[in-house]
Protein backbone atom coordinates (compact mmCIF):
# COMPACT_ATOMS: atom_id res chain seq x y z
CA UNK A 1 -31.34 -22.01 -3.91
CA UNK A 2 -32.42 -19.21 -6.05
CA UNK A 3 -30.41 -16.20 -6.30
CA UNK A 4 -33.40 -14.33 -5.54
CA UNK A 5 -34.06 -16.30 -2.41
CA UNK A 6 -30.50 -16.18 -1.54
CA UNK A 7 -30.17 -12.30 -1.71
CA UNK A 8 -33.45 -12.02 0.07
CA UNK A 9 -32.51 -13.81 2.97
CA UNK A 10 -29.09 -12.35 3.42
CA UNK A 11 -30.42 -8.71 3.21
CA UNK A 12 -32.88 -9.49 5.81
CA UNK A 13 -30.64 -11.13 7.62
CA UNK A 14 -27.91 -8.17 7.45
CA UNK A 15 -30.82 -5.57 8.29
CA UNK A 16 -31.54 -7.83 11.65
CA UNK A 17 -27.82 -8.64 13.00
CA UNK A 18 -24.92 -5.77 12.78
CA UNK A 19 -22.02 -8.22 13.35
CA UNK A 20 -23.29 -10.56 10.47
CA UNK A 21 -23.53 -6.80 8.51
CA UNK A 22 -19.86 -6.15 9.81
CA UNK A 23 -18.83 -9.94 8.38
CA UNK A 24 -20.98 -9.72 5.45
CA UNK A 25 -18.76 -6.42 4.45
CA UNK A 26 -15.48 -7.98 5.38
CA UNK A 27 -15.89 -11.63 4.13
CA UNK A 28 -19.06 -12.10 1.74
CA UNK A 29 -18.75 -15.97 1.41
CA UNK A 30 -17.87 -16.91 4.57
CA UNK A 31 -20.52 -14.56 6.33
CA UNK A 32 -22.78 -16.46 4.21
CA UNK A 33 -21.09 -19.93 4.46
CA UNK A 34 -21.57 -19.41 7.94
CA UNK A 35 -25.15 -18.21 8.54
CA UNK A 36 -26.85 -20.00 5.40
CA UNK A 37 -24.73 -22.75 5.36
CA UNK A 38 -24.26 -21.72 1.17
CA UNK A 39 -21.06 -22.40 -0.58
CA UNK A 40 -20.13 -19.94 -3.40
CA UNK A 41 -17.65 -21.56 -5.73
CA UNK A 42 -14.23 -19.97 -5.89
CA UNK A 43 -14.35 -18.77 -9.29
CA UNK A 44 -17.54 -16.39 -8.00
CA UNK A 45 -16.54 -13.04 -7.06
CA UNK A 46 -18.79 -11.14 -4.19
CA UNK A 47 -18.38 -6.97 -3.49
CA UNK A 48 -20.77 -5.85 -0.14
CA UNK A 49 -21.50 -2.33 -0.89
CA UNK A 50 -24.50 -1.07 1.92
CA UNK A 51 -26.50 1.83 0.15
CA UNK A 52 -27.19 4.99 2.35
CA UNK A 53 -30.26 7.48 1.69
CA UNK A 54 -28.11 9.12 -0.73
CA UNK A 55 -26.54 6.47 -2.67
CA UNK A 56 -27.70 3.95 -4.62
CA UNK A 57 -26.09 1.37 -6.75
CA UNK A 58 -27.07 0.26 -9.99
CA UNK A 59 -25.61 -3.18 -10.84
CA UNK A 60 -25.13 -3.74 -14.79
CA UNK A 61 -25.30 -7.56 -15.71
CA UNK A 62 -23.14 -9.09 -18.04
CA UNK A 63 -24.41 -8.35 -21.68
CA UNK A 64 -25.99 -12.18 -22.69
CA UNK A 65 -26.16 -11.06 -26.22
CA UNK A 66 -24.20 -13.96 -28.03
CA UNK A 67 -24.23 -15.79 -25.35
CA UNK A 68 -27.90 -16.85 -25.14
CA UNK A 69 -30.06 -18.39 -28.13
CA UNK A 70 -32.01 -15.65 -29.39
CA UNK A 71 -35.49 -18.21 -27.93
CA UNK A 72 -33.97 -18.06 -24.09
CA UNK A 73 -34.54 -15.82 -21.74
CA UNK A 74 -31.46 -14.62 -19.83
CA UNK A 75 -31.08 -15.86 -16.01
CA UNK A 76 -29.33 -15.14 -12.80
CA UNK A 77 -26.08 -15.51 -12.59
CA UNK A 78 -25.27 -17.25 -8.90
């Protein structure tokens, strides 16, 4: 599943259900282990933060300079 897809459907599903919300804050993987049947390997680290109106998060991705061949594009990382 794309990573896109993935944090589409979560968000949607978080907005829709306040005790998936409350489990997605506690427990990332299992909340979504348990409602999109999606297994996040161990080695994968989740943090839940829920922006208000006056707050908002901006998530810096790793840096894929010498990482990537200068001809590919960089990708998601789930």
């Amino acid at each position: 599943m794309a990573t896109e897809v993935l944090q589409t459907q979560v968000i949607q599903k978080a907005w829709e259900d306040a005790s998936f919300r409350e489990k997605l804050m506690a427990d990332p993987k299992s909340a979504i282990r348990d409602v999109l049947g999606v297994v996040i390997p161990d080695h994968i680290q989740i943090k839940t933060v829920e922006e208000t109106p006056d707050q908002f998060y901006l998530v810096i991705p790793p840096d894929p300079s010498g990482v990537l061949a200068a001809s590919q594009k960089p990708r998601s990382m789930w």
